[in-house]
N, C-alpha and C. Protein backbone atom coordinates (compact mmCIF):
# COMPACT_ATOMS: atom_id res chain seq x y z
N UNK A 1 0.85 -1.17 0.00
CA UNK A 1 0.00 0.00 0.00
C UNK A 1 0.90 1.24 0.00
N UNK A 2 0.78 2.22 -0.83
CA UNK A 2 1.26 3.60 -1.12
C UNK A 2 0.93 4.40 0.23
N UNK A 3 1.79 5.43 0.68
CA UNK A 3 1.85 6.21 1.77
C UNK A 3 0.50 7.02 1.34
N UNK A 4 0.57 7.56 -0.10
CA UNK A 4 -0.62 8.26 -0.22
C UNK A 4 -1.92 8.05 0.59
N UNK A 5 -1.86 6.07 -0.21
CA UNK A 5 -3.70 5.91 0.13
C UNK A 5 -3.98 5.60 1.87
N UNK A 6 -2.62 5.02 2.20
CA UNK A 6 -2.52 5.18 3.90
C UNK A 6 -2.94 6.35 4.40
N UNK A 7 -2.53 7.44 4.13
CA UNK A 7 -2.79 8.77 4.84
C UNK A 7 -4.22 9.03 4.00
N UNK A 8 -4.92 8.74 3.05
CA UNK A 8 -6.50 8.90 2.50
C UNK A 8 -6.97 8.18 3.99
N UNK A 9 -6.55 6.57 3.94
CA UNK A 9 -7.35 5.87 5.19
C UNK A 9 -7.23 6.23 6.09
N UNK A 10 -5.77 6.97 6.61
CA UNK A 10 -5.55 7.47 7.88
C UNK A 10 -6.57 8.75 8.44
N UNK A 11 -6.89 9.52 7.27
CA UNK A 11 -7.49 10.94 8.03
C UNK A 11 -9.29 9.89 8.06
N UNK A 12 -9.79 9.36 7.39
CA UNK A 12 -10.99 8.40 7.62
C UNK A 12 -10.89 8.09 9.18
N UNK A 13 -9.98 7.23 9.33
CA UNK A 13 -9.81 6.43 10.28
C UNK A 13 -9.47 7.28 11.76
N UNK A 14 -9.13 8.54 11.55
CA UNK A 14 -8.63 9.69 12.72
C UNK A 14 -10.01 9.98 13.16
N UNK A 15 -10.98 10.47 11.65
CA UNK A 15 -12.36 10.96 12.20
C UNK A 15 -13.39 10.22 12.88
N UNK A 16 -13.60 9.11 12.24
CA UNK A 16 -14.15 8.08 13.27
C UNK A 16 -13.90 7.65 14.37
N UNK A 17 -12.89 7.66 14.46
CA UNK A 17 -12.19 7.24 15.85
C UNK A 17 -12.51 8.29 17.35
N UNK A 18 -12.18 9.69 16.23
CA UNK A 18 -12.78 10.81 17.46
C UNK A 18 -14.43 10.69 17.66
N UNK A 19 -14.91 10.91 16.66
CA UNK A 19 -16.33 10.97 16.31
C UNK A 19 -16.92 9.82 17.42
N UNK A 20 -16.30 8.64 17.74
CA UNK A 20 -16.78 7.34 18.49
C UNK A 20 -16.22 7.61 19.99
N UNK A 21 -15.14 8.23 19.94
CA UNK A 21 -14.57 8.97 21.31
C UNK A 21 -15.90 9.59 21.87
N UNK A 22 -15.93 10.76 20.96
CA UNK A 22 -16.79 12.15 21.50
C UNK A 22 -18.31 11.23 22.28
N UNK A 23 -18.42 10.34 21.08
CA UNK A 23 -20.48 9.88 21.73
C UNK A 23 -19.60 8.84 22.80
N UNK A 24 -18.99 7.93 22.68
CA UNK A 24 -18.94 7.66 24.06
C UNK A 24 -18.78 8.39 25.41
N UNK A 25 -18.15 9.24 25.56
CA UNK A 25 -17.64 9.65 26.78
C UNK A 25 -18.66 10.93 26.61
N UNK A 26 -19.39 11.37 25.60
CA UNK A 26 -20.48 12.47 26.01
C UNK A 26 -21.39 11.22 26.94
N UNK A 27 -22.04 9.94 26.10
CA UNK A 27 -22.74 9.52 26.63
C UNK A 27 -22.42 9.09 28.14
N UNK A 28 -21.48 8.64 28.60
CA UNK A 28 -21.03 8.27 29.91
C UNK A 28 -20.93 9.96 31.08
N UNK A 29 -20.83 11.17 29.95
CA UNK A 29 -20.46 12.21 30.98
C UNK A 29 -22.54 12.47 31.17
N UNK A 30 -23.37 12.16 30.52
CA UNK A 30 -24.64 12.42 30.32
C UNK A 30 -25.23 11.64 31.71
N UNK A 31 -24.65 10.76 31.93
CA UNK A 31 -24.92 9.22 32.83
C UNK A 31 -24.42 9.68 34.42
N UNK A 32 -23.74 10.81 34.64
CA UNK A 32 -22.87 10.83 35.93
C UNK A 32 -23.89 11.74 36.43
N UNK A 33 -23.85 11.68 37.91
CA UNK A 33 -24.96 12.34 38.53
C UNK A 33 -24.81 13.95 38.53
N UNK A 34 -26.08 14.59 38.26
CA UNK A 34 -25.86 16.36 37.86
C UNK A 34 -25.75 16.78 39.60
N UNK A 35 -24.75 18.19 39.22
CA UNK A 35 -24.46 18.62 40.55
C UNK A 35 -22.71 18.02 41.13
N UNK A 36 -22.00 17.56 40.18
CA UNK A 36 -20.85 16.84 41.03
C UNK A 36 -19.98 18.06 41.04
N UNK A 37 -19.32 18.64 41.81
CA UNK A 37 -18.24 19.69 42.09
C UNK A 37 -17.02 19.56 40.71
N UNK A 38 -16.67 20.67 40.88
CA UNK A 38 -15.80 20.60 39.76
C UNK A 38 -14.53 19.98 39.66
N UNK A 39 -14.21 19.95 40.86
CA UNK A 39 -12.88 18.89 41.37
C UNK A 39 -13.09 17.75 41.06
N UNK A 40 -14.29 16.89 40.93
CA UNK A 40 -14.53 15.71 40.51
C UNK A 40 -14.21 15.17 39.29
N UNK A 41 -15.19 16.08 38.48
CA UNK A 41 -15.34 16.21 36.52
C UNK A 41 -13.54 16.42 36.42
N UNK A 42 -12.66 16.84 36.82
CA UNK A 42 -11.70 17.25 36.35
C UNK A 42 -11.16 16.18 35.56
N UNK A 43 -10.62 15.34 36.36
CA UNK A 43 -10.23 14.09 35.60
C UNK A 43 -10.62 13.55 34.77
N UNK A 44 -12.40 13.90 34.75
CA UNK A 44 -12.78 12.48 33.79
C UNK A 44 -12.83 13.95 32.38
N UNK A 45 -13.02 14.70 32.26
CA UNK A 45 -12.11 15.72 31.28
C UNK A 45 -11.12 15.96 30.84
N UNK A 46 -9.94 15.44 31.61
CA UNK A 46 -8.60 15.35 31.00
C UNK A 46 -8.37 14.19 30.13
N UNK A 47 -9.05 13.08 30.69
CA UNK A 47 -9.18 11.63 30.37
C UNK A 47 -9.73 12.18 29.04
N UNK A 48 -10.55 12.34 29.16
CA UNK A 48 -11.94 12.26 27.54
C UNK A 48 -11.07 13.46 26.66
N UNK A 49 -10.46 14.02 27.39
CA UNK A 49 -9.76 15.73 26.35
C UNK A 49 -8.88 14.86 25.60
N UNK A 50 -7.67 13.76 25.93
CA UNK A 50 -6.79 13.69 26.06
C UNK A 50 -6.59 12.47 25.37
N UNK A 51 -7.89 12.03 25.94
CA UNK A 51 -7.61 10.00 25.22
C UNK A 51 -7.51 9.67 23.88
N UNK A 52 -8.14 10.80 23.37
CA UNK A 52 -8.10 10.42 21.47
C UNK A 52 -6.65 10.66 21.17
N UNK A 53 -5.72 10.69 21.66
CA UNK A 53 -4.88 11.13 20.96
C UNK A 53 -3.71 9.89 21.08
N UNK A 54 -4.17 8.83 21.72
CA UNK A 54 -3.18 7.17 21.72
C UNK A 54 -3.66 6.63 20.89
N UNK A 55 -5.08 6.55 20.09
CA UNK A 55 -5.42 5.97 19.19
C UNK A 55 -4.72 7.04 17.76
N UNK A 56 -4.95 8.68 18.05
CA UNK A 56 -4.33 9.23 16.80
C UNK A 56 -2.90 8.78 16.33
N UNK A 57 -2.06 8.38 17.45
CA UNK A 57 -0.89 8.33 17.35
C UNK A 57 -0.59 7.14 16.81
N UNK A 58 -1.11 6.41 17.24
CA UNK A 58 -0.88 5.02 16.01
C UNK A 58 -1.35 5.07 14.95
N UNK A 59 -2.37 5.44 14.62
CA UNK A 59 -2.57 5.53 13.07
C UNK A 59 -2.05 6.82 12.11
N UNK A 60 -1.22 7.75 12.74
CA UNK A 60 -0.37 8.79 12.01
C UNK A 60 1.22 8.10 12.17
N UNK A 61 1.28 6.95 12.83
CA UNK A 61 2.41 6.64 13.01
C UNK A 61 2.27 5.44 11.85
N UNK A 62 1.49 4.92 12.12
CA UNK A 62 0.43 4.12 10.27
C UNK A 62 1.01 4.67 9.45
N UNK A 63 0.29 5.86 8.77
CA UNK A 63 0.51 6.64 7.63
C UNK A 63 1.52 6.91 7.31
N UNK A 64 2.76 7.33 8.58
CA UNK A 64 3.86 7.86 8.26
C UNK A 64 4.91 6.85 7.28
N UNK A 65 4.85 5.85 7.88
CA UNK A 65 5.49 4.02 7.20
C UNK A 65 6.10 4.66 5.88
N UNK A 66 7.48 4.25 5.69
CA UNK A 66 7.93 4.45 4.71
C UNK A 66 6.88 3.06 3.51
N UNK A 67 7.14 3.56 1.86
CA UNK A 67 6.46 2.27 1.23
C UNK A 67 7.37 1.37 1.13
């Protein structure tokens, strides 16, 4: 496979990946009881800010592959 069509599949494969991030962890932040202090949410915001980006990194590390 050509680096080209890797990086075509790669930016596919980046958006879905967030896109499946975002509804999960909206749906799980939708699920936590309203009213929790802000010290709480912190973490699970850094987590959800932060997590797409171990899955980005392998698949730009994908694309990058010499042919």
């Amino acid at each position: 496979m050509t680096q080209r069509n890797r990086k075509l599949i790669g930016v596919f494969l980046i958006l879905g990946s967030i896109m499946a991030w975002v509804s999960v962890f909206t749906s799980v932040y939708l699920a936590l009881p309203a009213g929790l202090p802000p010290w709480v949410l912190l973490p699970y915001f850094v987590v959800a800010g932060m997590g797409w980006l171990f899955p980005a990194m392998w698949i730009i590390r994908w694309m990058a592959k010499p042919e």
